[in-house]
Each structure stands twice: as structure tokens, then as C-alpha cells.
Protein backbone atom coordinates (compact mmCIF):
# COMPACT_ATOMS: atom_id res chain seq x y z
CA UNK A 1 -42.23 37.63 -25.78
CA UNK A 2 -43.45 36.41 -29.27
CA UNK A 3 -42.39 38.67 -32.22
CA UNK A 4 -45.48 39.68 -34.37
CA UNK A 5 -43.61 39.95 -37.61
CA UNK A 6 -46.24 38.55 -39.96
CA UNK A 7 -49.11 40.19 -39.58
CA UNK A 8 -50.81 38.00 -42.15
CA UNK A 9 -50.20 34.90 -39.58
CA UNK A 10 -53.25 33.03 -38.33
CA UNK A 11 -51.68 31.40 -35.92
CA UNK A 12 -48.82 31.90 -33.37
CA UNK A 13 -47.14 28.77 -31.70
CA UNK A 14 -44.52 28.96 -28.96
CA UNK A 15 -43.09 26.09 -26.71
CA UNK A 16 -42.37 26.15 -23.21
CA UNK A 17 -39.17 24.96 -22.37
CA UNK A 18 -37.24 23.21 -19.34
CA UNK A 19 -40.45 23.05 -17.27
CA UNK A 20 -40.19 20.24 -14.29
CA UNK A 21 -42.41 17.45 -15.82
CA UNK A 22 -45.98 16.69 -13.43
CA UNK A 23 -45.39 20.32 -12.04
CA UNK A 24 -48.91 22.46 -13.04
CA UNK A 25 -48.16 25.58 -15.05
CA UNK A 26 -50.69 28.21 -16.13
CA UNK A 27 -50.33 30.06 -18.99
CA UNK A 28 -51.79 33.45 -20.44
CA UNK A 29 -51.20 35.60 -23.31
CA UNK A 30 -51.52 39.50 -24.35
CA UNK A 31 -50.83 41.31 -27.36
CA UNK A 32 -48.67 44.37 -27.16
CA UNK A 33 -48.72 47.66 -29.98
CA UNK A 34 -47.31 51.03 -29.06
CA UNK A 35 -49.37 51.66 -26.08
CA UNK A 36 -47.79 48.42 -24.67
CA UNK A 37 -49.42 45.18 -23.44
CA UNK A 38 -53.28 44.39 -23.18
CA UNK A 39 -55.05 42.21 -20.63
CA UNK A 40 -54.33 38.89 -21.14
CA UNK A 41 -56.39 35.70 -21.87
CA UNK A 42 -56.28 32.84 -19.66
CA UNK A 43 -54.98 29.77 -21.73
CA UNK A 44 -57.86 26.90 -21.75
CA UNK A 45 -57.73 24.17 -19.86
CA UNK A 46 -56.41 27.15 -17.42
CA UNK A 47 -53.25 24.59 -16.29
CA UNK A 48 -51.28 21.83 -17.55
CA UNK A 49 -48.50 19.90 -16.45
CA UNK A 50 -45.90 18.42 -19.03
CA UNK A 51 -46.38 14.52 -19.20
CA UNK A 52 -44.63 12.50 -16.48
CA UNK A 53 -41.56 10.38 -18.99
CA UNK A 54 -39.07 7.93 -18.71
CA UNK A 55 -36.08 9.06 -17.17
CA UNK A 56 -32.70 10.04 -19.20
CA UNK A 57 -29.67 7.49 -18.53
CA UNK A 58 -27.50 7.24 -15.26
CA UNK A 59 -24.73 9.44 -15.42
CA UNK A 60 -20.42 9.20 -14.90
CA UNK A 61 -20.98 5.34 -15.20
CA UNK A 62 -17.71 4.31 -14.27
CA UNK A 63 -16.33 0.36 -14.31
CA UNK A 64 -13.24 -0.86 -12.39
CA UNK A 65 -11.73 -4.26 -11.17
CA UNK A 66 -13.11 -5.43 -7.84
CA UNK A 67 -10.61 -8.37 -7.35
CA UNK A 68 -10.25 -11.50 -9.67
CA UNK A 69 -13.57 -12.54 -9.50
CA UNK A 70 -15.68 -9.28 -9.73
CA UNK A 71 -16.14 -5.72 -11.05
CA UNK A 72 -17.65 -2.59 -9.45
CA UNK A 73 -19.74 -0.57 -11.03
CA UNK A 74 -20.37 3.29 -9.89
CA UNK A 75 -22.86 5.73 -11.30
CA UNK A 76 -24.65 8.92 -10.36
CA UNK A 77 -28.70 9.73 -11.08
CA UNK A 78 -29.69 10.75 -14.11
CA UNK A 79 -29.67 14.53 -15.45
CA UNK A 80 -33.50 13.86 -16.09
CA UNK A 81 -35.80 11.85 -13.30
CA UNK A 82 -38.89 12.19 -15.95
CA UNK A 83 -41.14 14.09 -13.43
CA UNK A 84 -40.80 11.15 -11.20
CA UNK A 85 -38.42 9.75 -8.02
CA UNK A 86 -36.08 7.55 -9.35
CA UNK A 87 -37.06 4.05 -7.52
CA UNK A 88 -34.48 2.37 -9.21
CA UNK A 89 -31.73 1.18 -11.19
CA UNK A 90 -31.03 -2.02 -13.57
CA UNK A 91 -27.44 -3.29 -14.09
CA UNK A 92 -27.04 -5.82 -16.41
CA UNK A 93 -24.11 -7.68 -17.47
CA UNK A 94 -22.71 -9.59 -20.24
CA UNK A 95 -19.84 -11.50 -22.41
CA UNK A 96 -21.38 -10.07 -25.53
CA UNK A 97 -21.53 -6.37 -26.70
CA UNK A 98 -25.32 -7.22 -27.66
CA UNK A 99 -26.13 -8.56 -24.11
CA UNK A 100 -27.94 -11.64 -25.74
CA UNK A 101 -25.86 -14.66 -24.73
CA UNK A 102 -28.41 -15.80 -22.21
CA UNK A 103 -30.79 -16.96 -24.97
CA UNK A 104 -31.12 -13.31 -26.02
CA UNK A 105 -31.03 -11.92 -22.57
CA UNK A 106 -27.84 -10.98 -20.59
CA UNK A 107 -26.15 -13.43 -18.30
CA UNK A 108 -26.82 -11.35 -15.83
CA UNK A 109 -28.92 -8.42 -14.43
CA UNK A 110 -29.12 -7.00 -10.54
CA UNK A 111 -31.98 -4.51 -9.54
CA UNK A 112 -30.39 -1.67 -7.65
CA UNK A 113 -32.74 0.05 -4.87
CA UNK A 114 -31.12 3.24 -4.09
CA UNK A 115 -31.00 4.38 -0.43
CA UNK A 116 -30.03 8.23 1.06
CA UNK A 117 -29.61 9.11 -2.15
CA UNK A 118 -25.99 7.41 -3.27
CA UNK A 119 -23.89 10.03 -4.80
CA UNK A 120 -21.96 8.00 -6.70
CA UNK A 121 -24.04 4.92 -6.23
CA UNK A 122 -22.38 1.50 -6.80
CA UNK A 123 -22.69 -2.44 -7.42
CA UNK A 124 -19.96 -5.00 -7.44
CA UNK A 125 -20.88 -7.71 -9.87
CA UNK A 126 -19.45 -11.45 -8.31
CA UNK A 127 -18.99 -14.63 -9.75
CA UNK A 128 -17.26 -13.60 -12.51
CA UNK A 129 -14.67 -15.90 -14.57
CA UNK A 130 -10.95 -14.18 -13.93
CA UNK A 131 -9.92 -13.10 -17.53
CA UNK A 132 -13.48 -13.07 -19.58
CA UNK A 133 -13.87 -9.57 -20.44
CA UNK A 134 -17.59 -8.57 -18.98
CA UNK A 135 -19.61 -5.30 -21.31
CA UNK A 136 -21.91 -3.69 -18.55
CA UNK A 137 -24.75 -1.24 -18.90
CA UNK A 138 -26.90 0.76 -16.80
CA UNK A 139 -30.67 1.47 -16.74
CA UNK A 140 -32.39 4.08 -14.63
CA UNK A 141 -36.28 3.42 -13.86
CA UNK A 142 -39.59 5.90 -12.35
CA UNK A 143 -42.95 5.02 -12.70
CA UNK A 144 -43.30 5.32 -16.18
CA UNK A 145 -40.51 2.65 -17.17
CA UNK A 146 -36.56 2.14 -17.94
CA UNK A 147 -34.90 4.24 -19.82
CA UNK A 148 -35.33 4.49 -23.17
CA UNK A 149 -31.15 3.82 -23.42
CA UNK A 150 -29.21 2.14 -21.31
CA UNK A 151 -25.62 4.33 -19.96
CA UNK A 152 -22.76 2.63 -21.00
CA UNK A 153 -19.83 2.85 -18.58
CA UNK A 154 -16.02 3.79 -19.03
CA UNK A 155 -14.48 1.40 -20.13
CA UNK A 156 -17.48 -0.39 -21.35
CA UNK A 157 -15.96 -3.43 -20.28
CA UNK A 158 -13.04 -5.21 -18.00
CA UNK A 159 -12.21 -8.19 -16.95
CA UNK A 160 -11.98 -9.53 -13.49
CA UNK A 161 -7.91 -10.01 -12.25
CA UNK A 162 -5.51 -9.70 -9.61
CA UNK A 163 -1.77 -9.35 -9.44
CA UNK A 164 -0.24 -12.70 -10.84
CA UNK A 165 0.87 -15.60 -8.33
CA UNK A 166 5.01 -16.26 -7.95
CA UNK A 167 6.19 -19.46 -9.36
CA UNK A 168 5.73 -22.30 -7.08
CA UNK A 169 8.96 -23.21 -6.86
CA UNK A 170 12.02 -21.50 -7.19
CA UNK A 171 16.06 -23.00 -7.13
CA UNK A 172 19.64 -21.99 -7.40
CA UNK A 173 22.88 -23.23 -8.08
CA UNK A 174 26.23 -21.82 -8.74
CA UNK A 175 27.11 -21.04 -12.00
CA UNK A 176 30.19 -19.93 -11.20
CA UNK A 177 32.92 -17.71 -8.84
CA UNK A 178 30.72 -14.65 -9.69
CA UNK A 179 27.22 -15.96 -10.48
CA UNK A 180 24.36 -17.65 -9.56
CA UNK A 181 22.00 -19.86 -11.80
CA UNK A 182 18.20 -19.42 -10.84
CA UNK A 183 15.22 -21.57 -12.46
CA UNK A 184 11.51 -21.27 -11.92
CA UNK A 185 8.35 -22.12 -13.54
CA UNK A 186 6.06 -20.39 -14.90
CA UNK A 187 3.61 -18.68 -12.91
CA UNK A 188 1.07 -21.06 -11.87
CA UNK A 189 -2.28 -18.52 -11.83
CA UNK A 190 -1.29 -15.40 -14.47
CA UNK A 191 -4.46 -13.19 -12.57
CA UNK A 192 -6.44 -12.91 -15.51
CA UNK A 193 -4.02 -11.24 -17.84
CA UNK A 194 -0.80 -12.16 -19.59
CA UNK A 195 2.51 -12.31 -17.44
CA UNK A 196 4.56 -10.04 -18.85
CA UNK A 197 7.50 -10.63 -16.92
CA UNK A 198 9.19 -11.56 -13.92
CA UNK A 199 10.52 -9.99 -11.40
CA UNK A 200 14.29 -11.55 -9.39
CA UNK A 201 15.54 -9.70 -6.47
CA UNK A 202 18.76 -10.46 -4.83
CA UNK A 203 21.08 -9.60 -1.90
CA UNK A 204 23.89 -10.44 -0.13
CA UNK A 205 23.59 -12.41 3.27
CA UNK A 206 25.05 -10.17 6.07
CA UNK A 207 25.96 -6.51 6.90
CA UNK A 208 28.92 -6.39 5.03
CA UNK A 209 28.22 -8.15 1.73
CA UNK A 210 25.24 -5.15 1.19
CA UNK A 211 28.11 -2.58 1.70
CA UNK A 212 28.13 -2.12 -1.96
CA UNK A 213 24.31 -1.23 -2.07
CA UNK A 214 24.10 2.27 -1.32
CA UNK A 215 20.01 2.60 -1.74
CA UNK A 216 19.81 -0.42 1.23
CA UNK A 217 18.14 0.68 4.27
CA UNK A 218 19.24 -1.19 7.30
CA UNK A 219 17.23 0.03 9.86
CA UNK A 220 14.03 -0.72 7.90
CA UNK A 221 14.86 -4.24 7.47
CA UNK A 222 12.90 -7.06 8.93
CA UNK A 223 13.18 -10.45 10.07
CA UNK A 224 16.68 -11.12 11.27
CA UNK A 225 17.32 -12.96 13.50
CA UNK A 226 20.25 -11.56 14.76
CA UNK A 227 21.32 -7.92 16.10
CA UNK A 228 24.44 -6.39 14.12
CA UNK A 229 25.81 -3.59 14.74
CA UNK A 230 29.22 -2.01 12.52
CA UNK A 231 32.39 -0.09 13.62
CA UNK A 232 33.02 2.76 11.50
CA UNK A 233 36.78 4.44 11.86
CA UNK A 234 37.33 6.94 9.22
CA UNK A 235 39.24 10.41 8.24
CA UNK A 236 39.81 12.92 6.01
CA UNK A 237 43.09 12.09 4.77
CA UNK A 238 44.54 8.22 4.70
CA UNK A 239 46.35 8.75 7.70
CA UNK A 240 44.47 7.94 10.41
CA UNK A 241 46.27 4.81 13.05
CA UNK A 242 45.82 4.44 17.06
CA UNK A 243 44.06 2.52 18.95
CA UNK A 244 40.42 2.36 20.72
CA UNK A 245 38.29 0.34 23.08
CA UNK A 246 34.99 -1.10 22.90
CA UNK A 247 32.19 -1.47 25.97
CA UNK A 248 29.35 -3.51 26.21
CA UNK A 249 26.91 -3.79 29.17
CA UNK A 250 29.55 -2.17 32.12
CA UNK A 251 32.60 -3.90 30.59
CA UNK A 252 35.82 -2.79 28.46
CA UNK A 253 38.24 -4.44 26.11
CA UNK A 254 42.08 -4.21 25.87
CA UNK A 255 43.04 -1.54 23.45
CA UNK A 256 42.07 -2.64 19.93
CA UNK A 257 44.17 -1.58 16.78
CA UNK A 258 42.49 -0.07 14.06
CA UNK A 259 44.42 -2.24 12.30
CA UNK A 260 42.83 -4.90 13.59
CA UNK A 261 41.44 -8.41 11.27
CA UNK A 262 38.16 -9.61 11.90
CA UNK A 263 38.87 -11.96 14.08
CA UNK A 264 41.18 -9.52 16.46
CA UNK A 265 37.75 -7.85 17.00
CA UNK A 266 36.12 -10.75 17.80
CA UNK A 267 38.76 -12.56 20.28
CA UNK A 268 38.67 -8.76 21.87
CA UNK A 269 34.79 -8.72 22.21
CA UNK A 270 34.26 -12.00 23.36
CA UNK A 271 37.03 -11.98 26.33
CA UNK A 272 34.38 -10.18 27.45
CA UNK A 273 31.94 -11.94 30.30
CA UNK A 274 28.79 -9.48 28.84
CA UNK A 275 29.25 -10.56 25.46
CA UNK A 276 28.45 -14.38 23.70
CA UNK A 277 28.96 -15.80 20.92
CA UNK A 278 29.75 -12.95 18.11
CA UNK A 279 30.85 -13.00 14.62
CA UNK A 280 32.65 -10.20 12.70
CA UNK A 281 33.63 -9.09 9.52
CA UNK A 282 35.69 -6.07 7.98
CA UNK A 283 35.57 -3.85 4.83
CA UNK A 284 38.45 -1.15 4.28
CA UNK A 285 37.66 1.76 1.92
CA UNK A 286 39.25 4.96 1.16
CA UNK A 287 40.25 6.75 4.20
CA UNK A 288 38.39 3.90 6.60
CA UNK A 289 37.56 0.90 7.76
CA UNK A 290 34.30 -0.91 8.96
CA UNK A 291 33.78 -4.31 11.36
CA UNK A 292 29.98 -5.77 11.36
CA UNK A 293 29.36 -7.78 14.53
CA UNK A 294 26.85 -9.82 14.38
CA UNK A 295 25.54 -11.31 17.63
CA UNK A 296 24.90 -14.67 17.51
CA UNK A 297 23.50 -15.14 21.49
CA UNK A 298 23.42 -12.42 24.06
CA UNK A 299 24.64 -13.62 27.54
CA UNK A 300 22.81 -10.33 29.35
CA UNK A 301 19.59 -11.25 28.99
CA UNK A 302 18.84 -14.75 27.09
CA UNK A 303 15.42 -15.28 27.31
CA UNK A 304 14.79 -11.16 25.25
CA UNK A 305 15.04 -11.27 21.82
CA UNK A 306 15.28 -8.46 20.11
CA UNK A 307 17.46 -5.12 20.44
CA UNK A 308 20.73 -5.13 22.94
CA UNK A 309 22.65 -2.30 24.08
CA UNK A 310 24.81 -0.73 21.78
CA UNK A 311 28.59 -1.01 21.94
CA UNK A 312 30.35 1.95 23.05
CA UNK A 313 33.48 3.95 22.11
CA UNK A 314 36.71 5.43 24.14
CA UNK A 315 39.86 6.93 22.69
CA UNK A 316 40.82 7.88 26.29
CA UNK A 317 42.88 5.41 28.18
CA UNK A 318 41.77 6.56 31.23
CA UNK A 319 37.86 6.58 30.74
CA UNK A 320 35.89 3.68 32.91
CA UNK A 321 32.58 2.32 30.96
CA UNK A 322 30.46 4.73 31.60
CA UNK A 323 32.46 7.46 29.95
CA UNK A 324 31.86 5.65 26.85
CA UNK A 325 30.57 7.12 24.13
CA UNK A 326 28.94 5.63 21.04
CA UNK A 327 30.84 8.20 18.73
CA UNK A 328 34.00 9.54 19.51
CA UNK A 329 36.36 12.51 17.17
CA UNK A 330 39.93 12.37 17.96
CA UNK A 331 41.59 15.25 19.94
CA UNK A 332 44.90 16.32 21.11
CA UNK A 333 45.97 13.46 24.03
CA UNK A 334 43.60 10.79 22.89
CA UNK A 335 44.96 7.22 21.35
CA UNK A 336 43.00 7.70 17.69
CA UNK A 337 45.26 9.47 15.09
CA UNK A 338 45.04 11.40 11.46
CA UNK A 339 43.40 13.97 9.85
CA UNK A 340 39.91 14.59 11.32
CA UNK A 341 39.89 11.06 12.88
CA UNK A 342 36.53 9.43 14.38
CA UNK A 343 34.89 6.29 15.40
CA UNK A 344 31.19 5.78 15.47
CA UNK A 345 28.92 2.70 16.16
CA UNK A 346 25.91 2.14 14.59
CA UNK A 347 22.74 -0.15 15.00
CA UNK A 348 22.44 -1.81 11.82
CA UNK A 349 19.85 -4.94 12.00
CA UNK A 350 17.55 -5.02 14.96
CA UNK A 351 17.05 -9.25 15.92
CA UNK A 352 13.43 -10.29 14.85
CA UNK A 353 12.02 -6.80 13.74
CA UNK A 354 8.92 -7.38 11.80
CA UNK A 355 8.20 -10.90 13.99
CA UNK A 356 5.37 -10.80 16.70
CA UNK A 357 6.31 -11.52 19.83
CA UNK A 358 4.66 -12.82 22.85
CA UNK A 359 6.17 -13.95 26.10
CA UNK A 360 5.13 -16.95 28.13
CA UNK A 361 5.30 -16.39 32.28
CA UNK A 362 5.09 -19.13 35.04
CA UNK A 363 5.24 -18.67 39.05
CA UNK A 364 3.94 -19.75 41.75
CA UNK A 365 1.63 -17.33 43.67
CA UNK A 366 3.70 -17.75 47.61
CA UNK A 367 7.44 -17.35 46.89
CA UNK A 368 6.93 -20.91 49.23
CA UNK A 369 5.65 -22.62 46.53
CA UNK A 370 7.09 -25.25 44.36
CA UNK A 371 6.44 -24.98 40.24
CA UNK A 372 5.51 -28.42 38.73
CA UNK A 373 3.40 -30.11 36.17
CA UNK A 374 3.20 -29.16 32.37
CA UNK A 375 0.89 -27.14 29.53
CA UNK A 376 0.84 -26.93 26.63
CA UNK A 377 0.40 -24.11 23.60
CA UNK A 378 -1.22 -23.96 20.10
CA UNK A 379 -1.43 -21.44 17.50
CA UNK A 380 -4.70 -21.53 15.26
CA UNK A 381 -5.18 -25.47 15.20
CA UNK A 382 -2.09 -26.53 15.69
């Protein structure tokens, strides 16, 4: 409704607003006094549709690192189409704000055909020099032309990089009874940004030198090449004495101290015919002690690699093998002594977790037959 306030006015003008551009529209108009609204008059020409125009800019333009040689681009349509489909897009991309270093052009522009209607649509830009910061901008198109401005995305511009290469070479020596002297160069490739700083991780070699760590997760670690498992003997008060046997694989040792060295352990273990070639270490602690066996070969089944049996527990002289138990709490009659006593064994680094493995099998097809001859294997080309 147009308000009639002047009633001197020779003319009345009103615009028609958010129409859908090449959509027909007629119009009419009436006057209205206290009886209400007239007939109306048909507008002349008796339809019109608003002008078909350039569409409005792409929309959420957002720019991100591809990898250290490109950027991606993603962008949605525009909140306008013009009156017309949206055939397509024009990214364009450049080392100057002004895109003009191509002898006033950009250095480079990619016409984007949308298909099923992307929603976000997106464009990675290649080629790119790791490091050069790259502006980018955005052009939607319909039949009646680009955009009048281009749609400029967040950031407006990036440059290509990747997470910086290690040193090529790194080396140690001691620097003395407590320390170790490390030296590397710089970082050969920085990824196309500034190296900051370096990062030097350490650790002790073996069970028992990462006692001391108490954020280190055993069971998660990969590529040892050797099984160890540790021998935990602890109690509530610093009382606890006795002794205990180990099993492995249907046999027993001799009664073993818990006062027992490192090597005690291992002369025990390895008297037995189940068991090869072992070594073992020990840490005491408050109320405790702890052996890590590592095993070095594994008699029971030398052509597996990978876990073994565990090593079992008895505090009862008269238990046989399979009584044993792989933790054990002391009781009234048993050879393990103090104040809330026990004995546990625990898996602590599975051999050659994190390796693939594949295993190799030649036979003859008649139990008759007789295996000769040779092969032989590659991996990749070698």
C-alpha cells in the first residue's frame, strides 16, 4: 500500500523489491478513500520481468594449504545468480595483491565448471613454489558476464608448505658419565616456512633403563626385536623375603631367592632345556624388586618370531607346571614372605611388533619325495 499523504502530488513512484530477475510480474494499481479500494488499472506493458544481471560474488571463499606445492580453494554459489544458472566460476591466482604480474594479468587463472551443484565447491591450485605467498580471488559467471567483483577468500593468501624435513645426519658422543653430546645440521628443506626449532627425543636402551619414565608405554612399543618380559616381587611393608619358582613352556626352576642378582635369575632360567639364550637385569625400589628378561633366542619354536609364552609363577613347593600361575599373593604355607607379599609377570616388549611378517614354506607334495634345487626372493626391485 502507497500512502496518499500529499494530495497535491502528481505523481506516485514505488519500487518493487526482491523480485527473482527474468521471472514476469504483472502489476496493477487502485486508489482507496473511506469506502475502501476501487478497481484497479492494469499497469502498461501489462508484464515485465526485472533485467537478467551479473551475478553477486561466490560466497564463504575459504583458502587452505594443499601440500607444499599447492593450495585448495573452497567456495559456495553466490547469494545472487542474476536471473540466470550459474555456468561457471573463474579462479585466478597471483604473487601480487593487484593480480598483474603476468604482464598485467594474473599468473594464473582456472575455469571452474560446476557439476551436481558443489556445496562447497573446490579447486586445488598446483605448481606452486613452496614458500611464495599466492593472493587468490574468485569470480562467479551467467550469461550476462563475471561478476562485477571478484570474492576474496580467508586468508586472502597462503603459501604452499609441509612439515619441515629432519636433518640429514645426526651424531653422538659422550660428553661425559651423565651426558650425551648430539650434533646435527640444519634442516635440509625448512617446508616453506621458517624452522623454528628442533625437536630431540631420547630413551634408554632396554626394559630397565625406562624404569624411571613413568608416561612410557611398553606394550605400545614397536620394533624390538626381542621379547622381554619383568618379574615384579613387591609388598606393603619392606619386609617381604622367601623364595619362588619360575616356568616356561612345561618346565620349572630350582627355588629362586628374591634376593637373587641378575645373573642368579639368569643361570636359574637358562638351566632350563625350554629356554635359550636370555639376558636379565634388576631394579630394587621401595618395598620391591624387578628382573627384565630379555630373550635373546627362543629354543621352542626358532623359526616364529614374535610373542612366546609367558613365564609363570609358584610360591608352592609342591605345585607341578601347570599349577603355575602368572601372578601369585602370598598365603599362610607358601615360600613368599611379608606384609601383603606378591609376584606378578608381565609382558613388556612383544619381538618385532610393528614389522610385517611373511613366512616362506617348502615341501614336497608325496611325503616320498626328496626337496632339492633353489629360488630365490625379491622385494620391489631388489
Amino acid at each position: 500500500v502507497v500512502p496518499s499523504e500529499e494530495h497535491s502530488k502528481v505523481h506516485y513512484e514505488y519500487i518493487l523489491t526482491e523480485l527473482t530477475a527474468g521471472q514476469p510480474y504483472k502489476v496493477q494499481v487502485s486508489a482507496s478513500n473511506d469506502l475502501g479500494f476501487g478497481r484497479p488499472h492494469a499497469s502498461h506493458p501489462s508484464e515485465l520481468a526485472p533485467p537478467v544481471q551479473k551475478p553477486s560474488v561466490p560466497t564463504s571463499i575459504i583458502l587452505q594449504v594443499a601440500s607444499r606445492n599447492s593450495l585448495e580453494v573452497f567456495f559456495s554459489k553466490p547469494e545472487s545468480n542474476g536471473g540466470d544458472a550459474i555456468s561457471l566460476y573463474r579462479i585466478d591466482w597471483d604473487t601480487n595483491q593487484e593480480f598483474d604480474s603476468a604482464d598485467g594479468v594474473p599468473i594464473g587463472s582456472y575455469t571452474y565448471i560446476p557439476s551436481n551443484h558443489c556445496e562447497p565447491c573446490s579447486h586445488q591450485i598446483s605448481a606452486l613454489v613452496q614458500g611464495q605467498n599466492y593472493f587468490v580471488r574468485v569470480y562467479s559467471y551467467n550469461s550476462r558476464g563475471y561478476s562485477f567483483e571478484p570474492g576474496i577468500p580467508t586468508p586472502s593468501f597462503l603459501s604452499p608448505k609441509t612439515a619441515a624435513d629432519p636433518p640429514e645426519s645426526l651424531t653422538i658422543s659422550p660428553h661425559s658419565d651423565t651426558a650425551i653430546d648430539i650434533q646435527f645440521p640444519p634442516s635440509s628443506n625448512d617446508g616453506g616456512a621458517p624452522v623454528k626449532s628442533y625437536k630431540v627425543e631420547w630413551n634408554g636402551m632396554g626394559y630397565i633403563a625406562g624404569l624411571p619414565s613413568p608416561n612410557r608405554d611398553y606394550l605400545s612399543a614397536l620394533y624390538s626385536p626381542y621379547n622381554v618380559q619383568s618379574i615384579l616381587v613387591t609388598a606393603d611393608d619392606d619386609n617381604v623375603s622367601g623364595v619362588f619358582r619360575l616356568a616356561f613352556r612345561g618346565h620349572s626352576t630350582d627355588d629362586i631367592s628374591v634376593r637373587a642378582t641378575a645373573d642368579d635369575l639368569r643361570n636359574a632360567l637358562e638351566m632350563l632345556p625350554t629356554v635359550g639364550s636370555i639376558t636379565v637385569s634388576k631394579e630394587s625400589f621401595s618395598n620391591g624388586f624387578v628382573w627384565a628378561v630379555t630373550f635373546l633366542t627362543d629354543y621352542g619354536n626358532e623359526s616364529s618370531f614374535g610373542p612366546i609364552p609367558s613365564l609363570s609363577i609358584s610360591i608352592n613347593p609342591t605345585d607341578m607346571p601347570d599349577l603355575f600361575a602368572t601372578e601369585v599373593t602370598s598365603v599362610a604355607g607358601t615360600s613368599l614372605l611379608g606384609t601383603g607379599a606378591r609376584i606378578a609377570v608381565n609382558n613388556e616388549l612383544v619381538a618385532f611388533k610393528g614389522y610385517e611378517q611373511q613366512k616362506l614354506t617348502t615341501q614336497c607334495k608325496s611325503t616320498n619325495g626328496l626337496l632339492s634345487g633353489y629360488f630365490s626372493l625379491s622385494i620391489g626391485n631388489t
